[in-house]
Each structure stands twice: as structure tokens, then as C-alpha cells.
Protein backbone atom coordinates (compact mmCIF):
# COMPACT_ATOMS: atom_id res chain seq x y z
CA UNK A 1 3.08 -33.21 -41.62
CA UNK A 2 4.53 -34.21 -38.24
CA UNK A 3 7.80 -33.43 -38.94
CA UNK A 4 6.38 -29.24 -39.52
CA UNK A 5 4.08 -29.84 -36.44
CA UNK A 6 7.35 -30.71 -34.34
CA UNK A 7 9.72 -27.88 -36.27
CA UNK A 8 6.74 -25.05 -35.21
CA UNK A 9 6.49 -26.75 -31.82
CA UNK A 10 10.57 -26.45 -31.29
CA UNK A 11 10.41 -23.08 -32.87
CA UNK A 12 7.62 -21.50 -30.63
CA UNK A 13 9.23 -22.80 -27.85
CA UNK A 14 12.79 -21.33 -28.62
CA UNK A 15 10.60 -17.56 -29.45
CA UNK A 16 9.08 -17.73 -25.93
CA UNK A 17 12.17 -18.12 -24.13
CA UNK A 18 13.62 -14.82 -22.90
CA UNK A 19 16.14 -12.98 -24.41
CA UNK A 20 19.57 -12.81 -22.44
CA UNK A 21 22.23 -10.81 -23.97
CA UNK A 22 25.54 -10.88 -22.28
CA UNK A 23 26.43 -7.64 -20.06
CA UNK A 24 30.33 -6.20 -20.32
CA UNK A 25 31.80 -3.90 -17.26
CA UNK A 26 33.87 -1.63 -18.83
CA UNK A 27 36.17 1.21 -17.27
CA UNK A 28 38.14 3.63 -19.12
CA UNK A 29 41.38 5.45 -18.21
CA UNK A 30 39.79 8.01 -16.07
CA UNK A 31 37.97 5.43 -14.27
CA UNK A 32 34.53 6.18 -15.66
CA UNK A 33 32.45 2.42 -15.04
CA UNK A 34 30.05 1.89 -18.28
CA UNK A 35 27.84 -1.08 -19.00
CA UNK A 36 27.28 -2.55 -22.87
CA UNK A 37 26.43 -5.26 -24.69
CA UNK A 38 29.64 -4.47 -26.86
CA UNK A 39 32.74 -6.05 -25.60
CA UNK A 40 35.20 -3.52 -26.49
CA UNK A 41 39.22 -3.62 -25.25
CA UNK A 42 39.24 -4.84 -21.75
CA UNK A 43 35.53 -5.27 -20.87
CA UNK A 44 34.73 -7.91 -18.20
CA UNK A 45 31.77 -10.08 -18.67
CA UNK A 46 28.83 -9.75 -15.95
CA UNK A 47 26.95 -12.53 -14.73
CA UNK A 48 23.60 -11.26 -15.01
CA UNK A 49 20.40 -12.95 -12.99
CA UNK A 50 17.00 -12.98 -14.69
CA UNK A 51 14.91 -10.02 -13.64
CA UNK A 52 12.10 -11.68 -11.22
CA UNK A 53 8.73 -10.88 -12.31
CA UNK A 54 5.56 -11.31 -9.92
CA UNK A 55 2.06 -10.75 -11.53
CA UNK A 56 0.17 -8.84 -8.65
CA UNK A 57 -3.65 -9.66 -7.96
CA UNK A 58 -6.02 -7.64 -9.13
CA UNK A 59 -7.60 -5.45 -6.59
CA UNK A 60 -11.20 -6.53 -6.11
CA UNK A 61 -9.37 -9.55 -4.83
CA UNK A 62 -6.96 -7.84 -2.24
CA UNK A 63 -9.76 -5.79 -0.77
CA UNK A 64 -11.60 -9.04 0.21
CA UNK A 65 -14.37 -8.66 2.65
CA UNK A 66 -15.98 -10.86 4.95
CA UNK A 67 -19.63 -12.00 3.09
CA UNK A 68 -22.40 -12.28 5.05
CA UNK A 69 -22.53 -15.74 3.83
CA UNK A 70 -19.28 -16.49 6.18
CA UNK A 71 -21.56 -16.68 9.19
CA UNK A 72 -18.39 -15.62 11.15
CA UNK A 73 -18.30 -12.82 13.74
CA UNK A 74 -17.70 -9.56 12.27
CA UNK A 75 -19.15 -9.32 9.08
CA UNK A 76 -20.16 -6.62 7.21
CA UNK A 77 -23.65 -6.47 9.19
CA UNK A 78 -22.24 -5.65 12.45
CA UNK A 79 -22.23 -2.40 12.19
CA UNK A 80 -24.44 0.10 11.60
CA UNK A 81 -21.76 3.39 11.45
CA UNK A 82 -18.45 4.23 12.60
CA UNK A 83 -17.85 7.73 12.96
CA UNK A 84 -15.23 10.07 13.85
CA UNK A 85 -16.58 12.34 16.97
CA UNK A 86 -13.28 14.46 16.79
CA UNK A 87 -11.90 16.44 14.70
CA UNK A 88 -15.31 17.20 12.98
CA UNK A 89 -15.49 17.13 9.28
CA UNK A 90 -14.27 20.29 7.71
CA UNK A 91 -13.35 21.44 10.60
CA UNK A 92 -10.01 23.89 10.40
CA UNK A 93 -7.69 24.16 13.91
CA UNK A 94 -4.54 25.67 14.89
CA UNK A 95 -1.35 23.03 16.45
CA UNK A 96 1.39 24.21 17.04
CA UNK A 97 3.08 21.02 17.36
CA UNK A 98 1.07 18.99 14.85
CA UNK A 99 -0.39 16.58 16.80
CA UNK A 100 -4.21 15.95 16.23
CA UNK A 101 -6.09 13.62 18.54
CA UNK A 102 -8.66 11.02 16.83
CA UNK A 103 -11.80 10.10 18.32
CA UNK A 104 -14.08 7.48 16.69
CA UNK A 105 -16.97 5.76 18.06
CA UNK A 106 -19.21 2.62 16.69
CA UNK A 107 -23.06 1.79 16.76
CA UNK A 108 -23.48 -0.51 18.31
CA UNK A 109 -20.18 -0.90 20.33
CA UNK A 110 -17.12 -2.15 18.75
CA UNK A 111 -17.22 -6.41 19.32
CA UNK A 112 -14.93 -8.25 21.03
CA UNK A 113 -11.72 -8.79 19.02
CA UNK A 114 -12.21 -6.08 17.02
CA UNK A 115 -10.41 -2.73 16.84
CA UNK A 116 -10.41 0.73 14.88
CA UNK A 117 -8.14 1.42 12.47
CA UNK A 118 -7.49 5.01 11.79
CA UNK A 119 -5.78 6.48 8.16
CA UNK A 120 -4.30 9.23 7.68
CA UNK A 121 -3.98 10.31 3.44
CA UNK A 122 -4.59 7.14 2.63
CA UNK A 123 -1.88 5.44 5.24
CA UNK A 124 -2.84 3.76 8.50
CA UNK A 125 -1.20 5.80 11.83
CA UNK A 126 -2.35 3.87 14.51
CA UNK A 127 -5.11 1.18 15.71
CA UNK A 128 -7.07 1.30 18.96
CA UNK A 129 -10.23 -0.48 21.13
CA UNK A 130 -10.69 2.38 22.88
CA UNK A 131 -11.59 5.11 20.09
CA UNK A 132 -8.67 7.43 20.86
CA UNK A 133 -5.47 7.67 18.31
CA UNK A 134 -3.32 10.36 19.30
CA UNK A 135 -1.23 10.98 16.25
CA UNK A 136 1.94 13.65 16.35
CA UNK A 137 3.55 15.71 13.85
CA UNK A 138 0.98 15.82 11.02
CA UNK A 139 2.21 18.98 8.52
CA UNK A 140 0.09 21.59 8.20
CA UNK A 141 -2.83 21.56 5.11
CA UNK A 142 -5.90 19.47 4.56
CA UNK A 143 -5.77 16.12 5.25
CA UNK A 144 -8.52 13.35 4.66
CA UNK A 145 -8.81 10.91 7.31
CA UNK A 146 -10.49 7.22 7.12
CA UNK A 147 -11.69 4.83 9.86
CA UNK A 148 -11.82 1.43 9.69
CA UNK A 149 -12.89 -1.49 11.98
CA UNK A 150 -10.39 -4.46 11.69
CA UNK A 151 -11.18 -8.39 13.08
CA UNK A 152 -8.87 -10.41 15.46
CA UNK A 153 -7.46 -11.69 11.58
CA UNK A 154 -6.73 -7.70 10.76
CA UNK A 155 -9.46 -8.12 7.84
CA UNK A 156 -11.04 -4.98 7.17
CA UNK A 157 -14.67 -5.88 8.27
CA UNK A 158 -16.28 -2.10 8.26
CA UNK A 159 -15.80 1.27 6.53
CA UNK A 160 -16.88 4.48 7.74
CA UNK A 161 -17.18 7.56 6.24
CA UNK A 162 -14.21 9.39 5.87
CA UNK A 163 -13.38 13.57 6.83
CA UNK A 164 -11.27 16.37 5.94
CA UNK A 165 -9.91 18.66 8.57
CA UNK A 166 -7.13 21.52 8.30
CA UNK A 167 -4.31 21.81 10.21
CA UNK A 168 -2.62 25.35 11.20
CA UNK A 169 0.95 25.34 11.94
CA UNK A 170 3.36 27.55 12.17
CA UNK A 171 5.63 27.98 9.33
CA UNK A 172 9.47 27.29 10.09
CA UNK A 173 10.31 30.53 8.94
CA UNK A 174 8.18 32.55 11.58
């Protein structure tokens, strides 16, 4: 009985190992490179390094935010809104150069150590105290934009409500 309890044990063990076939360089005459598991004429074996893996965290645990429990500054009770004052939601606007201006205001005022974090698509374009992001180039289209309010730690401590705004530009071929 042991003896089958030690063979399964080896056996399992062997199965979970990874597989790792050898990997042969080959080039032909006309100096075409191909890569096999077939060792055929003058194929040079490759060295090859396990792939590494990393299991990523799932996202309720990335987009952590400070509980009210933490007692610290800046939790999610501080504010009551952060909006954006300019450009106005929906709002549609010719630049000719792209650039858009962002102004965002908090109630009550943003706290000490704390900034606003503006997003552009989905991608953060610049932080601020003041509530002014000046932000150049954006290509012409609709475009949803985000504000955040970040701690001294850059933990994401308030969300406001996001907008959509247009963008007019000239096309490159007028």
C-alpha cells in the first residue's frame, strides 16, 4: 500500500512539472532562420529560459480605497463632489490646435496634500492643486474625461462624475 502511495506521489509530481522540449536554430542555404523541435542536418540547439508567469490580482483588490474605518485624512467622506467647471458636459468646441483646458473644482476645498487627477479616455494627462490642467494636442472626436482626487500616497481617495465633450479640428487635408 505504501509502496503505490509513494509511486502516485513520484508520478504526480513528475506530471506537474513543465514540459521543456529542446529548441533547434536552423538556417538553410538561402539564409532563411527557422525554429523546430526537429533537429534536422545542421540545426544548433537553443538554450531556452522558462517563460515567467505572474498571476495578476484581481481587480477589486487593485482599486483599493481608503475605508472610512482607516480614520486617516482623506477618506472617502471628504468630499462631497468634484466637478469639472470647464469644458461642460456635452459640450462640442472648435481647436484648432487641440489643446483643451480642464477646470475642476471640489466641495468643500481640496485638503491639504491632496491633488486632482484628471483622465483623459481612460488615461491620466496631468495632476494639479490648483484645478487647472491644460492638456495639448487631443485629436479631434468625443472624448470622455474623469476626475479624480489623489492623497499625498497617490491613492485614489474620490471619484467624480465623469463628461464627454467634442473636439473640432481641422482635418490635415484642409
Amino acid at each position: 500500500m505504501k509502496a503505490q502511495l509513494l509511486i502516485a506521489a513520484v508520478a504526480s509530481a513528475f506530471l506537474s512539472l513543465p514540459a521543456q522540449a529542446e529548441v533547434y536554430r536552423q538556417v538553410d542555404k538561402d539564409g532563411n532562420v527557422t525554429f523546430t523541435d526537429d533537429p534536422q542536418g545542421k540545426a544548433e540547439r537553443l538554450d531556452v529560459k522558462p517563460v515567467t508567469t505572474i498571476t495578476m490580482p484581481k481587480p477589486a483588490t487593485v482599486r483599493k480605497q481608503i475605508s472610512e474605518d482607516d480614520g486617516e485624512i482623506g477618506d472617502q467622506d471628504a468630499y462631497d463632489s468634484v466637478t469639472f467647471l470647464a469644458p461642460n458636459d456635452d459640450e462640442a468646441f472648435h481647436s484648432g490646435s487641440g489643446n483643451v483646458q480642464f477646470q475642476v473644482a471640489s466641495d468643500p476645498a481640496l485638503q491639504r496634500g491632496h491633488r486632482f487627477e484628471i483622465t483623459l479616455d481612460g488615461q491620466p494627462v496631468g495632476q494639479t492643486t490648483s484645478g487647472t490642467v491644460m492638456v495639448n494636442n487631443v485629436f479631434r472626436g468625443t472624448h470622455k474625461a474623469g476626475v479624480n482626487v489623489i492623497n499625498a500616497d497617490g491613492e485614489r481617495v474620490f471619484t467624480g462624475e465623469p463628461i464627454r465633450f467634442t473636439i473640432h479640428r481641422p482635418s490635415v487635408n484642409n
